[in-house]
Protein backbone atom coordinates (compact mmCIF):
# COMPACT_ATOMS: atom_id res chain seq x y z
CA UNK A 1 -60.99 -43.58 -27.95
CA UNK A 2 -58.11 -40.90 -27.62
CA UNK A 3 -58.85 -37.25 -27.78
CA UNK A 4 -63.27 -38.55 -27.29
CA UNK A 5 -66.05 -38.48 -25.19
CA UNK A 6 -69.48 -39.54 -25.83
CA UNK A 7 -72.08 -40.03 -23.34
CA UNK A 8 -74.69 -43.17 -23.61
CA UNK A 9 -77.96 -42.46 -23.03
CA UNK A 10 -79.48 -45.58 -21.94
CA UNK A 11 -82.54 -47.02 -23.84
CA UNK A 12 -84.52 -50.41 -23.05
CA UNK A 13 -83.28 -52.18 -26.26
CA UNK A 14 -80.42 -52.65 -28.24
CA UNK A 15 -79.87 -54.21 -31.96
CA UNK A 16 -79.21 -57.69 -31.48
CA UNK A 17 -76.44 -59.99 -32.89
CA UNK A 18 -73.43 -57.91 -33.13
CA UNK A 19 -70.94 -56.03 -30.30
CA UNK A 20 -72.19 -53.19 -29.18
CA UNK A 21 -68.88 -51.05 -28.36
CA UNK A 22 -71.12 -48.33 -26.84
CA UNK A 23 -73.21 -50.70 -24.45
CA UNK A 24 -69.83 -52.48 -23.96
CA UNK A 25 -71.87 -55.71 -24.39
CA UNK A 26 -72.15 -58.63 -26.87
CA UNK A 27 -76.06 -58.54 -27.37
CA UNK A 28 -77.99 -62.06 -28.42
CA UNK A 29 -81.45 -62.74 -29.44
CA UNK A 30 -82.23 -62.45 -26.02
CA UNK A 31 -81.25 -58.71 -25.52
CA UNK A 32 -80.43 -56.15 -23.26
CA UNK A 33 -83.05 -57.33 -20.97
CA UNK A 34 -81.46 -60.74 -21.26
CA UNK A 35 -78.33 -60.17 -20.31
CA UNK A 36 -80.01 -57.65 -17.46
CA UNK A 37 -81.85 -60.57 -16.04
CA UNK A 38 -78.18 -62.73 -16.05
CA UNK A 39 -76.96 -59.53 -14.01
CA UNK A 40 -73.47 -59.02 -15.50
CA UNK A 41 -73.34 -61.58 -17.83
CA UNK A 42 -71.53 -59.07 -20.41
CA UNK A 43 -69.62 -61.36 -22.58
CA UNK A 44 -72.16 -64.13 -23.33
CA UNK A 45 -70.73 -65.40 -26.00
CA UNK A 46 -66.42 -64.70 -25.70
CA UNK A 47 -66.08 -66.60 -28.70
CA UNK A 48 -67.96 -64.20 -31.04
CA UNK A 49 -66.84 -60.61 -28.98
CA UNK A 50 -63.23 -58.56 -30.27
CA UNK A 51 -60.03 -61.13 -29.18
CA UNK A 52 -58.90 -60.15 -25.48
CA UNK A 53 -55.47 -60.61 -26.09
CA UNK A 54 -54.73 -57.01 -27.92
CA UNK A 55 -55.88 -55.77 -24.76
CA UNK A 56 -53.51 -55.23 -21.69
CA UNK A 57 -54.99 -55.85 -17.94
CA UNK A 58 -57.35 -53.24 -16.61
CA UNK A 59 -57.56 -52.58 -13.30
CA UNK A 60 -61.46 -52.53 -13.23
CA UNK A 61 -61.56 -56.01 -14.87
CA UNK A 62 -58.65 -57.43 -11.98
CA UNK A 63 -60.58 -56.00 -9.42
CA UNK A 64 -63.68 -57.69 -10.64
CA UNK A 65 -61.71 -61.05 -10.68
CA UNK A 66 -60.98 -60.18 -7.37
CA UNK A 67 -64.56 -59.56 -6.06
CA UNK A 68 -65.17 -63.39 -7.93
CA UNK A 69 -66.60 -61.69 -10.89
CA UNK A 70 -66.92 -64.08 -13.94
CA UNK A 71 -67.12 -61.41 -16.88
CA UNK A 72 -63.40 -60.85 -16.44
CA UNK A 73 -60.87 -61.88 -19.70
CA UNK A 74 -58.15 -64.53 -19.03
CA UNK A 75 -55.61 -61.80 -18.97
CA UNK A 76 -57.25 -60.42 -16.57
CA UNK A 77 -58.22 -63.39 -14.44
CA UNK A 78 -53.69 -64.03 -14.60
CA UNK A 79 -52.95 -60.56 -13.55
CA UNK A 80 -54.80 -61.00 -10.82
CA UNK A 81 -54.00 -64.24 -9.89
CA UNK A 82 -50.79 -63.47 -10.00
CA UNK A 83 -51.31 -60.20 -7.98
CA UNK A 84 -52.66 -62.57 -5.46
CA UNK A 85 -49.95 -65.37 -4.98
CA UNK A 86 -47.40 -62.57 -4.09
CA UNK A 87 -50.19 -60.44 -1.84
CA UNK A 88 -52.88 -62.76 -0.59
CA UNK A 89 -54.72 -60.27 1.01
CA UNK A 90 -56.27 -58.36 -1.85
CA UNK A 91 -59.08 -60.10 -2.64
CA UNK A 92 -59.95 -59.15 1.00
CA UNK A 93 -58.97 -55.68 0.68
CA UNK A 94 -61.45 -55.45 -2.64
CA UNK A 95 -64.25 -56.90 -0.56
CA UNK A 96 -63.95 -54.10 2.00
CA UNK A 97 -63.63 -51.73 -0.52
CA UNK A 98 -66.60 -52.18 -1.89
CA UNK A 99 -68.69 -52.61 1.36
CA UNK A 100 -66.92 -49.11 2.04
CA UNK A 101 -68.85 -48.00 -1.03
CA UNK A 102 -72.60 -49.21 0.09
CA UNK A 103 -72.14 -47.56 3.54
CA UNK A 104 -70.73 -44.50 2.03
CA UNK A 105 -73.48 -44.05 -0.80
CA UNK A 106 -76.18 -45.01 1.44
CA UNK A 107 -75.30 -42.77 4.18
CA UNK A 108 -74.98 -40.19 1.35
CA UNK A 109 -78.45 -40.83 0.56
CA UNK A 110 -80.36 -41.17 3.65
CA UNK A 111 -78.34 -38.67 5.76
CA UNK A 112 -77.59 -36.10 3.55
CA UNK A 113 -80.11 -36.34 1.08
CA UNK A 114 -78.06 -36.92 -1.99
CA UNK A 115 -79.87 -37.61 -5.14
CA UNK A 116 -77.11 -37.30 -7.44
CA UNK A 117 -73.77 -39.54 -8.01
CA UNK A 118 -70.41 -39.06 -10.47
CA UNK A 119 -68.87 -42.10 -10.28
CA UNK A 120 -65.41 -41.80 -12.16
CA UNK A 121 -63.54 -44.79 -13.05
CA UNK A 122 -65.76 -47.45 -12.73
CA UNK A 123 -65.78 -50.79 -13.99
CA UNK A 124 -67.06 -53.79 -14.71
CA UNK A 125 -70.78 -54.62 -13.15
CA UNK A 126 -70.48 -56.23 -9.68
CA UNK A 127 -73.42 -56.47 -7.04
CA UNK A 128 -73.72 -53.30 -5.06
CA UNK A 129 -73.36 -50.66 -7.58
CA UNK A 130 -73.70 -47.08 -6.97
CA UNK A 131 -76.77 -46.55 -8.42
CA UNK A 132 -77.98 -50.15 -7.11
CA UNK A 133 -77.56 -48.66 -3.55
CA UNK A 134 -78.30 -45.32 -4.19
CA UNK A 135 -81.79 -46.39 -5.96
CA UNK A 136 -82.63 -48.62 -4.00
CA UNK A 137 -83.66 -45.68 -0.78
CA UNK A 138 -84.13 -43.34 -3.35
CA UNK A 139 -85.50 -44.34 -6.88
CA UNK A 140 -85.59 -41.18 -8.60
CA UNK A 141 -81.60 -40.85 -7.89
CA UNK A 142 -79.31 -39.99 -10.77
CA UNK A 143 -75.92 -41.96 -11.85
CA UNK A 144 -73.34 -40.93 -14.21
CA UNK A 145 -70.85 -43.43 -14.14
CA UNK A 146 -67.12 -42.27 -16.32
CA UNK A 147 -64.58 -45.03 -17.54
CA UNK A 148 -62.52 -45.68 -20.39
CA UNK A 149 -61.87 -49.35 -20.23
CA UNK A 150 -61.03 -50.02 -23.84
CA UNK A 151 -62.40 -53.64 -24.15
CA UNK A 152 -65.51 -53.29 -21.66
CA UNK A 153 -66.46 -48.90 -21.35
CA UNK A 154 -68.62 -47.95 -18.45
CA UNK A 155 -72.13 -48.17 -20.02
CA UNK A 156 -71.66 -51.78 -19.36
CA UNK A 157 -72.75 -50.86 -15.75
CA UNK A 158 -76.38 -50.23 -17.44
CA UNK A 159 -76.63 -53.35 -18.02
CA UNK A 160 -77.52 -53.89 -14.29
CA UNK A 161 -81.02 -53.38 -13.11
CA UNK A 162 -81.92 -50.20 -12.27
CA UNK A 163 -84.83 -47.85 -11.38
CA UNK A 164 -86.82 -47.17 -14.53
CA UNK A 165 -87.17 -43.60 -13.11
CA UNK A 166 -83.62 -42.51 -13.43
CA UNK A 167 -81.48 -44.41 -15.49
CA UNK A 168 -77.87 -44.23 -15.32
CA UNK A 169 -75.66 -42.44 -17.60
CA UNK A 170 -72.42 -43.54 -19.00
CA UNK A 171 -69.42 -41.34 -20.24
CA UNK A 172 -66.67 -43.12 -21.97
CA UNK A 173 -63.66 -40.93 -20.81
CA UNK A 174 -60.37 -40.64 -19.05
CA UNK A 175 -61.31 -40.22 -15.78
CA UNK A 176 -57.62 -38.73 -14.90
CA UNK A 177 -58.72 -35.98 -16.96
CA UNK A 178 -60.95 -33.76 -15.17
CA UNK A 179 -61.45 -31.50 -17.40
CA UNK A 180 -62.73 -33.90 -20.25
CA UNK A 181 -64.96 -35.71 -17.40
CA UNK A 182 -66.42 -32.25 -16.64
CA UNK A 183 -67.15 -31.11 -20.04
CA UNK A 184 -68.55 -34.74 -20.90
CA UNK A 185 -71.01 -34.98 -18.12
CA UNK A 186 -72.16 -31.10 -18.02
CA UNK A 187 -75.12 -32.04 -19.79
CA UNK A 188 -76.23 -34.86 -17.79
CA UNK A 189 -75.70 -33.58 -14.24
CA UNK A 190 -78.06 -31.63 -12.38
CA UNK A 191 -75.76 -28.32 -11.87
CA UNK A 192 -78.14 -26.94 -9.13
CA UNK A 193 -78.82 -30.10 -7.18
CA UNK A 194 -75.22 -31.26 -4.52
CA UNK A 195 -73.29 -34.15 -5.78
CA UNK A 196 -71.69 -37.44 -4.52
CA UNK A 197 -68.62 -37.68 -6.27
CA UNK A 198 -67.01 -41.42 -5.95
CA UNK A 199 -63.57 -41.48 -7.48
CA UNK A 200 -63.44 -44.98 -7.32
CA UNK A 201 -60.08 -46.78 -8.21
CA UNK A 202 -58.82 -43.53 -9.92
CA UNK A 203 -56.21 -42.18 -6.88
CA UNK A 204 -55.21 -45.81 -6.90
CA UNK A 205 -53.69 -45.52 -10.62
CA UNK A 206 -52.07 -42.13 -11.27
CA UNK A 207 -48.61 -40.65 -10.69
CA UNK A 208 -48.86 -39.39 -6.94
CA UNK A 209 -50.54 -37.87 -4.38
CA UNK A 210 -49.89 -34.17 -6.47
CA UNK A 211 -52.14 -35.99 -9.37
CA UNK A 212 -54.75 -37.25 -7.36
CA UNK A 213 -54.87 -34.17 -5.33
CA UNK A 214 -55.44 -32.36 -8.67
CA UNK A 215 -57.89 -34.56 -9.97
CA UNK A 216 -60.22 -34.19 -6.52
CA UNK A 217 -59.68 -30.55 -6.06
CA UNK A 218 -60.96 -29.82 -9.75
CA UNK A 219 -63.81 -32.15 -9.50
CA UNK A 220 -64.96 -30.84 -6.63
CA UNK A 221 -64.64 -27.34 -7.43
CA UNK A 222 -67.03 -27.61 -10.10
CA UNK A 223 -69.81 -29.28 -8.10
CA UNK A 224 -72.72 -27.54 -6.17
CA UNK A 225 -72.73 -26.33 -3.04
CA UNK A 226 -73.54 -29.39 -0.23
CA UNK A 227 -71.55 -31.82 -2.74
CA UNK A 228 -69.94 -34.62 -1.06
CA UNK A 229 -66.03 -36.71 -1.86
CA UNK A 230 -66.77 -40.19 -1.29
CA UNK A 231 -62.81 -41.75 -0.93
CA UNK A 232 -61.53 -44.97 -0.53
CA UNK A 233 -58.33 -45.06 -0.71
CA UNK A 234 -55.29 -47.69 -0.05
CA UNK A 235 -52.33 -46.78 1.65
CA UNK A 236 -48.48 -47.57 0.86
CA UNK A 237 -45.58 -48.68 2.60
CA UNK A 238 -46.99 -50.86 5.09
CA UNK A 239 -47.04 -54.28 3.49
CA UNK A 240 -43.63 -55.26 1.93
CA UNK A 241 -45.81 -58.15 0.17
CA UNK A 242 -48.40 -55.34 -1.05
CA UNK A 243 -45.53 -53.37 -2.62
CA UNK A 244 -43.60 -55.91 -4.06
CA UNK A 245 -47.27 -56.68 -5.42
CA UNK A 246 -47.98 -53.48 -7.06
């Protein structure tokens, strides 16, 4: 959705029986509480959700592939596979990266007493979710999660369990565009209360360290006082098999 950004506000039902481009979810008779209960099960029924193949690979569905994710597309699954055969050690190195998450978010949490989370650039629902972690020491926590994943947006994440006291919000929009991500999440953040702001696989997938720079700075400049950068990060140059990967 060039040029827009809409934020999700995230109910306990859906209309059933047709794609729901905003949930980012096929939705059954069973429901959003269905699929909820399948935790992740997004594409329930592939046959009957918008053909795959006009879509290129994302990097949020790869990585899920990676992390043995099963909601993935079959271009997806063969990007990744083929990322793989040349570097090996990338399923691995998506493992860690997510355990790097859970420490970093729940050290947030109980150390610093963070309540509040901007999770830019997120994808596909895998176990161990920002707001799974964060809500699980602190219930009342707040989530905005930002992507722009074309075949599978960010409000997909909702579709995980989470606490009824704060549920997560969703913004469908570039999240190498500060700006937009500011302006599209202004009304859901808490501007008096500090921030944990987890750019997720965004420095991964823009032009250079000047971009990403950019991207952090002007995020963070525009949080509260006692806000907090949550990186994670991978490095270049010191696997020939990693570059010749990428």
């Amino acid at each position: 959705m060039a040029g827009q950004s809409r934020v999700f506000p995230i109910g306990p039902r859906a209309r059933t029986g047709r794609w729901h481009r905003g949930l980012g979810a096929w939705v059954g008779g069973g429901g959003i509480h269905a699929l909820a209960e399948a935790r992740g099960t997004i594409l329930t029924d592939p046959a009957t959700a918008p053909a795959s193949a006009a879509h290129p690979p994302h990097p949020a569905r790869v990585r899920n592939h990676w992390l043995g994710g099963t909601d993935t597309c079959p271009v997806d699954a063969r990007a990744g596979d083929a990322y793989a055969a040349v570097f090996p050690g990338i399923a691995a190195i998506a493992r860690g990266s997510r355990a790097v998450l859970r420490r970093t978010i729940t050290h947030r949490v109980r150390e610093a007493g963070v309540r509040q989370f901007l999770d830019v650039g997120t994808g596909l629902p895998t176990a161990g979710n920002t707001h799974e972690v964060a809500q699980r020491l602190a219930p009342e926590s707040r989530i905005v999660y930002v992507g722009d994943d074309p075949m599978l947006p960010a409000p997909a994440r909702t579709l995980l369990r989470s606490s009824p006291r704060a549920r997560p919000a969703c913004v469908d929009a570039d999240a190498t565009d500060p700006d937009r991500v500011l302006a599209a999440t202004a009304k859901t953040l808490d501007p008096a209360r500090p921030t944990g702001l987890v750019p997720g696989d965004v420095l991964g997938h823009v032009a250079g360290h000047d971009q990403a720079r950019s991207i952090v700075d002007r995020l963070m400049a525009a949080l509260p006082p006692g806000s907090h950068l949550c990186v994670d990060a991978g490095s270049s140059g010191i696997d020939p098999a990693f570059e010749q990967a990428q």
